[in-house]
Protein backbone atom coordinates (compact mmCIF):
# COMPACT_ATOMS: atom_id res chain seq x y z
CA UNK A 1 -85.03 345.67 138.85
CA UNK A 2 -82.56 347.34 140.50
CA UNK A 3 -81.77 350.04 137.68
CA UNK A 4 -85.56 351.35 138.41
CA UNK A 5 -85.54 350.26 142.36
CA UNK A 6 -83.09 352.05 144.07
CA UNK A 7 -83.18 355.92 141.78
CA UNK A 8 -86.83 355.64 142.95
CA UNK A 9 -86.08 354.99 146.87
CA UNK A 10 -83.46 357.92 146.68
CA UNK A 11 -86.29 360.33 145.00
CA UNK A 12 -88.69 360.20 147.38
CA UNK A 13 -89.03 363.07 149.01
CA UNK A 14 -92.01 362.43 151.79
CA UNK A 15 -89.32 364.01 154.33
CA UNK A 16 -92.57 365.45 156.10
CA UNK A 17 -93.88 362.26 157.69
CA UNK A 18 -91.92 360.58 160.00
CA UNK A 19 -93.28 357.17 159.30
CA UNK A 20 -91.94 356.97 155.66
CA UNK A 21 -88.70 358.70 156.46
CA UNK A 22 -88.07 356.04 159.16
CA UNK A 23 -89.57 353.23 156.88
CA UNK A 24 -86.68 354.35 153.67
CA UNK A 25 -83.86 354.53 156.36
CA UNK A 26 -84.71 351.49 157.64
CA UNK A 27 -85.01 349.94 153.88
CA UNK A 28 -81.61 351.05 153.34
CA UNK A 29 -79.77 350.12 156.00
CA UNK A 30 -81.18 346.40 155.53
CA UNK A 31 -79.64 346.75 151.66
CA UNK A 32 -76.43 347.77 153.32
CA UNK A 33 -76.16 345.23 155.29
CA UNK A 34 -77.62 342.06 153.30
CA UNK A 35 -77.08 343.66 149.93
CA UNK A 36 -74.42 340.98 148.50
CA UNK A 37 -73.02 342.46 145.33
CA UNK A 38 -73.91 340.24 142.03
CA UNK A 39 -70.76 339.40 140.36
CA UNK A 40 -71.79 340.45 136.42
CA UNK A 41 -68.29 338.79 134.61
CA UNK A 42 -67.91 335.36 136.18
CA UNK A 43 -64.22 334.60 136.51
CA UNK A 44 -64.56 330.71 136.23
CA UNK A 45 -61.93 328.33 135.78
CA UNK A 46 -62.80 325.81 132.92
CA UNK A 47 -63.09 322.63 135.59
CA UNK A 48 -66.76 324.72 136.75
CA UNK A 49 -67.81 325.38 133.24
CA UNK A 50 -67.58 321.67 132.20
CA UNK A 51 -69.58 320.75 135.51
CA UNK A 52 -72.23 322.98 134.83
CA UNK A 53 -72.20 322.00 130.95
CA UNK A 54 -72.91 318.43 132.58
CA UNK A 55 -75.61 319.42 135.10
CA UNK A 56 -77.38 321.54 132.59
CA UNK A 57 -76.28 322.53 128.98
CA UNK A 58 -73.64 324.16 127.08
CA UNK A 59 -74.21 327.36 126.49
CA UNK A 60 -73.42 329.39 123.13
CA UNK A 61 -70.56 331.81 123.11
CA UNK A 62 -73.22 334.71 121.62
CA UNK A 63 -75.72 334.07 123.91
CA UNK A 64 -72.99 334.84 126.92
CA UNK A 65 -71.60 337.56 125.51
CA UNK A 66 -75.23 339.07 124.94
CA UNK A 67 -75.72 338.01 128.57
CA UNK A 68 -72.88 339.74 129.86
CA UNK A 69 -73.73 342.90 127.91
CA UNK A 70 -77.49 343.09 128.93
CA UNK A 71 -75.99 342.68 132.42
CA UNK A 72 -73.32 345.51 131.74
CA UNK A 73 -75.38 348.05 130.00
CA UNK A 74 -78.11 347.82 133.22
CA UNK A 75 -75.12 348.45 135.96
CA UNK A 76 -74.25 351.32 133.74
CA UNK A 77 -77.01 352.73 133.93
CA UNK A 78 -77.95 352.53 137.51
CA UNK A 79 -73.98 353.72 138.26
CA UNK A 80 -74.73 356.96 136.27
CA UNK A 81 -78.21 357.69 137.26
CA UNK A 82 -77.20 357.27 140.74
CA UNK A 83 -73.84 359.69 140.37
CA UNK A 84 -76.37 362.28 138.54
CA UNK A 85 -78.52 362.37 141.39
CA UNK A 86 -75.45 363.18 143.22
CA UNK A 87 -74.22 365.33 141.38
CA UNK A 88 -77.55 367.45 140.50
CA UNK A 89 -77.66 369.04 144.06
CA UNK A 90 -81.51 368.28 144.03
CA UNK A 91 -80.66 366.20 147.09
CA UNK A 92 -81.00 366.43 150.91
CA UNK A 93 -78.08 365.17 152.72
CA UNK A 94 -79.98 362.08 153.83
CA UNK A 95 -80.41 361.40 149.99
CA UNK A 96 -77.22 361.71 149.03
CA UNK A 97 -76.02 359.36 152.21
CA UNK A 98 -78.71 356.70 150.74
CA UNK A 99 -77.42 357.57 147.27
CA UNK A 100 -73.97 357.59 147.81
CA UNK A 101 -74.13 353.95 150.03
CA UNK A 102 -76.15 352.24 147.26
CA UNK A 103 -73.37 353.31 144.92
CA UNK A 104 -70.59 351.88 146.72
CA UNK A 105 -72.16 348.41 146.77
CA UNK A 106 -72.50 348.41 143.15
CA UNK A 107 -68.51 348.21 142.88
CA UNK A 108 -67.40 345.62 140.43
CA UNK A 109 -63.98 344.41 139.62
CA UNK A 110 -63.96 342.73 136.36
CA UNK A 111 -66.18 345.75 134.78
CA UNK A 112 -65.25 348.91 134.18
CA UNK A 113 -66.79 351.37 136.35
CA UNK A 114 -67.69 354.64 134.64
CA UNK A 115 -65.67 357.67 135.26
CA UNK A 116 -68.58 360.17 136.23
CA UNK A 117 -69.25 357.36 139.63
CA UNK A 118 -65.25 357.82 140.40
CA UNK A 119 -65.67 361.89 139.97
CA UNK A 120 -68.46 361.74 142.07
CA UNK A 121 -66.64 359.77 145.15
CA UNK A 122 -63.97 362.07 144.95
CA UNK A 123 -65.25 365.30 145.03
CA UNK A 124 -67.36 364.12 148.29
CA UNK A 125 -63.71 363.58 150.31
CA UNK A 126 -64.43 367.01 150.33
CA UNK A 127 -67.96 367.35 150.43
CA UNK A 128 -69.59 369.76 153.89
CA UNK A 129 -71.34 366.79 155.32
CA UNK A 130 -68.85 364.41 157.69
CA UNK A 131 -71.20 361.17 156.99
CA UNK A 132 -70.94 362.01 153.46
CA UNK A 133 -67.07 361.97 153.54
CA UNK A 134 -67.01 358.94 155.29
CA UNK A 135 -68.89 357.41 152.54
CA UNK A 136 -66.85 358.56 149.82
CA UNK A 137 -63.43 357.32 151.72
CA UNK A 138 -64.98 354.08 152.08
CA UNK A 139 -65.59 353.97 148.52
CA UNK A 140 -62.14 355.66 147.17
CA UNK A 141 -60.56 352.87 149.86
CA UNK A 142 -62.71 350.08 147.50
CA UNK A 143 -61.86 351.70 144.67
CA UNK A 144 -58.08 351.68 144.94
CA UNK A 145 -58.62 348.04 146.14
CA UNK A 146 -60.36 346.62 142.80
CA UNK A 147 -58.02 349.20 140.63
CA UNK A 148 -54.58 347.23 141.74
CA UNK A 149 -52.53 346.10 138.82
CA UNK A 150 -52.96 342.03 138.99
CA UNK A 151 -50.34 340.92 141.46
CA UNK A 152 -46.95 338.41 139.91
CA UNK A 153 -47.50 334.79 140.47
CA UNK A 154 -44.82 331.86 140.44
CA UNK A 155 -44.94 328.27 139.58
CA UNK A 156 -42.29 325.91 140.64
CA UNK A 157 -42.06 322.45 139.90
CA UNK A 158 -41.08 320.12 142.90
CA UNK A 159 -39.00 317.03 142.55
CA UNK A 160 -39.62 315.91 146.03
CA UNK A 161 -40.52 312.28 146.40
CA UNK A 162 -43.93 311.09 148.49
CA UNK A 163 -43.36 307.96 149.24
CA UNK A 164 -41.87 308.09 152.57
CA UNK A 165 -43.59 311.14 153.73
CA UNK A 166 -44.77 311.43 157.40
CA UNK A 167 -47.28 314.34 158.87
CA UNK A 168 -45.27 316.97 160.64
CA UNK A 169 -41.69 318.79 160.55
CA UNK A 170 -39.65 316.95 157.88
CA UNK A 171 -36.20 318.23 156.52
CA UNK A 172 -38.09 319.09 153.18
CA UNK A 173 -40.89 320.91 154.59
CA UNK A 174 -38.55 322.93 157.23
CA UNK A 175 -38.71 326.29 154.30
CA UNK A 176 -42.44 327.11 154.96
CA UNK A 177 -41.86 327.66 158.70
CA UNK A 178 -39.98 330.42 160.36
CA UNK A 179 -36.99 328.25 160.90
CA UNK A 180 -33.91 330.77 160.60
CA UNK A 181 -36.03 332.87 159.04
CA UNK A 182 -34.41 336.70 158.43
CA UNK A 183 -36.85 338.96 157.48
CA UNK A 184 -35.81 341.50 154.11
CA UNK A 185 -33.71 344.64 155.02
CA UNK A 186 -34.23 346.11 151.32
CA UNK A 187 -37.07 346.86 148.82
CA UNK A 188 -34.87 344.52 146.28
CA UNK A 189 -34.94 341.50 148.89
CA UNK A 190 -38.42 342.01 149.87
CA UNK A 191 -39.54 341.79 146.43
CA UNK A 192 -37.55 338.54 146.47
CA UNK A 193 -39.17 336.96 149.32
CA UNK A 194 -42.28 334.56 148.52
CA UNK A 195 -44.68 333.40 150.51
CA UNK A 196 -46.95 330.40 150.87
CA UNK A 197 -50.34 331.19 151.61
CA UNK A 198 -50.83 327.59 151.88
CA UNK A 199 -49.67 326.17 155.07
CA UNK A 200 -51.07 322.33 154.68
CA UNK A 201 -48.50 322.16 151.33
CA UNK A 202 -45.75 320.13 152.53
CA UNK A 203 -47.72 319.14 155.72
CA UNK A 204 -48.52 315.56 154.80
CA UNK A 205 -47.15 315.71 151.45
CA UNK A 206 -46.30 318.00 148.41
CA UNK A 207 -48.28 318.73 145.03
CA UNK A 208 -46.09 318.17 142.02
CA UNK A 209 -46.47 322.20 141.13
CA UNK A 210 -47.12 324.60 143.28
CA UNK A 211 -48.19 328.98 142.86
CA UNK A 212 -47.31 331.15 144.59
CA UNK A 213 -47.32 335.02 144.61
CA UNK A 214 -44.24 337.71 144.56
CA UNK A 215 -44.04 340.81 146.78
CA UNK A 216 -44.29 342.84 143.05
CA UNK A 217 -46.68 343.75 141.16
CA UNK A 218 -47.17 345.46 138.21
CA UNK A 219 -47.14 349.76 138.45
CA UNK A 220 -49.24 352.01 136.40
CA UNK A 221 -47.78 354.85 134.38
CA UNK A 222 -48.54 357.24 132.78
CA UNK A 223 -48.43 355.48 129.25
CA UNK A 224 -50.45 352.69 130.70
CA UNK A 225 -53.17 354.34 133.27
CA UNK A 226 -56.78 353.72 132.55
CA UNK A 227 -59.15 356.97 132.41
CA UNK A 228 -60.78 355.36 135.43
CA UNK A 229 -57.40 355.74 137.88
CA UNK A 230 -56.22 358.85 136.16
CA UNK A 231 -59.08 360.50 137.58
CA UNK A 232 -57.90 359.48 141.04
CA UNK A 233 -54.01 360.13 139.84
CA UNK A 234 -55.02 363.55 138.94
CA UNK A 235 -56.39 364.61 142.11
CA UNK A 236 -54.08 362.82 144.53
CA UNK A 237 -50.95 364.58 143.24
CA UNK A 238 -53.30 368.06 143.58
CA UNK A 239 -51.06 369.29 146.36
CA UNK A 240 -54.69 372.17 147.33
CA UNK A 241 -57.05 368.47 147.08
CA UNK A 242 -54.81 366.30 149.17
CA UNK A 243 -54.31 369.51 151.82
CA UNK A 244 -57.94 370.16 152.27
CA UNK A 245 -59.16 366.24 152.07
CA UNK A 246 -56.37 365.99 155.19
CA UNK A 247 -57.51 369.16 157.30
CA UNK A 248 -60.95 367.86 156.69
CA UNK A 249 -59.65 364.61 158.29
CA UNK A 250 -57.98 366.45 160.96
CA UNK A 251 -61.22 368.49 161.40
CA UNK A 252 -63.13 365.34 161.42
CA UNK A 253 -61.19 363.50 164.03
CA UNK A 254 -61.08 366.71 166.35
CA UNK A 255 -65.01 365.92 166.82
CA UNK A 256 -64.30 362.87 168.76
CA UNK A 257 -62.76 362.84 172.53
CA UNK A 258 -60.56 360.01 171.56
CA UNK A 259 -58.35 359.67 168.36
CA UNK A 260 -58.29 356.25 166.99
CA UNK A 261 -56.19 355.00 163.91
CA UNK A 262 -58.53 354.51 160.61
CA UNK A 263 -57.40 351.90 158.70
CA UNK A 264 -59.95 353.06 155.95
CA UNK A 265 -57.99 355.98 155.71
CA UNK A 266 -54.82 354.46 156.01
CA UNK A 267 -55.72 351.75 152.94
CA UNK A 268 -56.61 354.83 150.99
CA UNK A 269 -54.02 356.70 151.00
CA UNK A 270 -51.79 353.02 151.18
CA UNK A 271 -52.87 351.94 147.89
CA UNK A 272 -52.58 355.47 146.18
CA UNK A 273 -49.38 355.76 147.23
CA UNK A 274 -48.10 352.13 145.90
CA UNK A 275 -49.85 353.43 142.41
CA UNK A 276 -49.33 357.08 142.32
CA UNK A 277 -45.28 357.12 143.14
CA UNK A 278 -44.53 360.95 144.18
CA UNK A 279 -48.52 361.35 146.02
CA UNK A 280 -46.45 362.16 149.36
CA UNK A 281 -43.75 364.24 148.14
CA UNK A 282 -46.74 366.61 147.22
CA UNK A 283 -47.91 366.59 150.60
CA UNK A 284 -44.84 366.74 152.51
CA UNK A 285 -43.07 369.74 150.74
């Protein structure tokens, strides 16, 4: 529904009449804000598969995959029809805004998203319009977010006995609070360092394994970067692009009386940085 939907509500054109203008804005910004995005690729652990088996039926392998391609294929489709209709300059700038905001949305993390929908993001961090920008640095910051290499994870086995465990601070439990803690001085001991994201582990009592997740993660290289973040790669080590996306920044910020720290810019340029190893040596020579 969508695939035919949303092209159709960026066409129109009635620009003329005030009533239908104000009726499409007000259709989109109710998308934007209760639009939940529809996860196509279902990461589920096999614990949820064998309740649902049990509430309903077991489903064929083919008939998922055929599923999950019919599903794929659609999003496709709308991601590329929307990026042409960017790209086609047949738009006003309210179009594109409506265009360009439906697209972000659509951002998926287990499917690929196609390359001409990250081309299109880019070259608007550098587009005339400001709202336009915006847009697209929200959506490069999303981007960069889904495109991290998976993160390392841990498991340790704990020998630690339950049967006189008590709630509360307990010799055993003393590691996951900031007792003596000493916080890394190098990259090598940060890396190190874990941390529990679970603070009730321990608490009452502990789970026989535990995960946990290292400050490392994997890096992409050259040899191993997907056409999807070479597209970014390419254009963040552009010394010219990265120049002219900043003064456009600076430019931006300049409009306002007061200068306040954007952490959608900040995550941007974060994440490229982490991925793309020499981004700021560019900028800073």
């Amino acid at each position: 529904m969508k695939e035919k939907l949303w092209p159709s509500i960026v066409r129109i054109t009635h620009e003329n009449q005030i009533s239908t203008r104000n009726l499409i804005e007000d259709i989109t910004d109710k998308v934007n804000e209760k639009f939940v995005t529809e996860v196509i690729i279902q990461n589920t652990n096999e614990i949820s598969k064998r309740a649902a088996a049990a509430l309903w039926r077991t489903l064929d392998t083919n008939e998922m995959k055929l599923c999950n391609q019919t599903n794929i294929q659609s999003y496709n489709s709308l991601m590329e029809t929307l990026s042409s209709l960017l790209n086609e300059d047949i738009l006003t700038w309210g179009q594109q805004k409506m265009a360009i905001s439906l697209l972000r949305l659509l951002l998926q993390k287990h499917v690929p998203i196609p390359s001409l929908c990250i081309k299109t993001f880019v070259d608007f961090l550098v587009h005339d319009n400001i709202e336009l920008r915006e847009c697209a640095t929200k959506a490069i910051a999303a981007l960069c977010r889904l495109q991290k290499p998976p993160g390392i994870y841990v498991e340790k086995t704990l020998n630690i006995t339950n049967d006189h465990c008590h709630p509360g601070d307990r010799d055993d439990n003393l590691w996951i609070t900031i007792n003596d803690y000493k916080p890394p001085e190098t990259q090598i001991e940060w890396e190190k360092t874990c941390f529990l994201d679970k603070s009730y582990h321990g608490y009452y009592c502990w789970p026989k394994i535990i995960k946990y997740s290292m400050n490392k993660r994997e890096r992409y290289t050259q040899n191993n970067m997907p056409e999807q973040v070479t597209i970014l790669y390419d254009h963040f080590v552009d010394k010219n692009f990265i120049i002219q996306v900043i003064q456009l920044m600076i430019f931006d910020d300049e409009e306002d009386d007061v200068a306040e720290f954007n952490k959608t810019r900040f995550f941007m340029f974060k994440v490229n940085r982490k991925n793309k190893d020499f981004l700021f040596e560019y900028v800073v020579d």
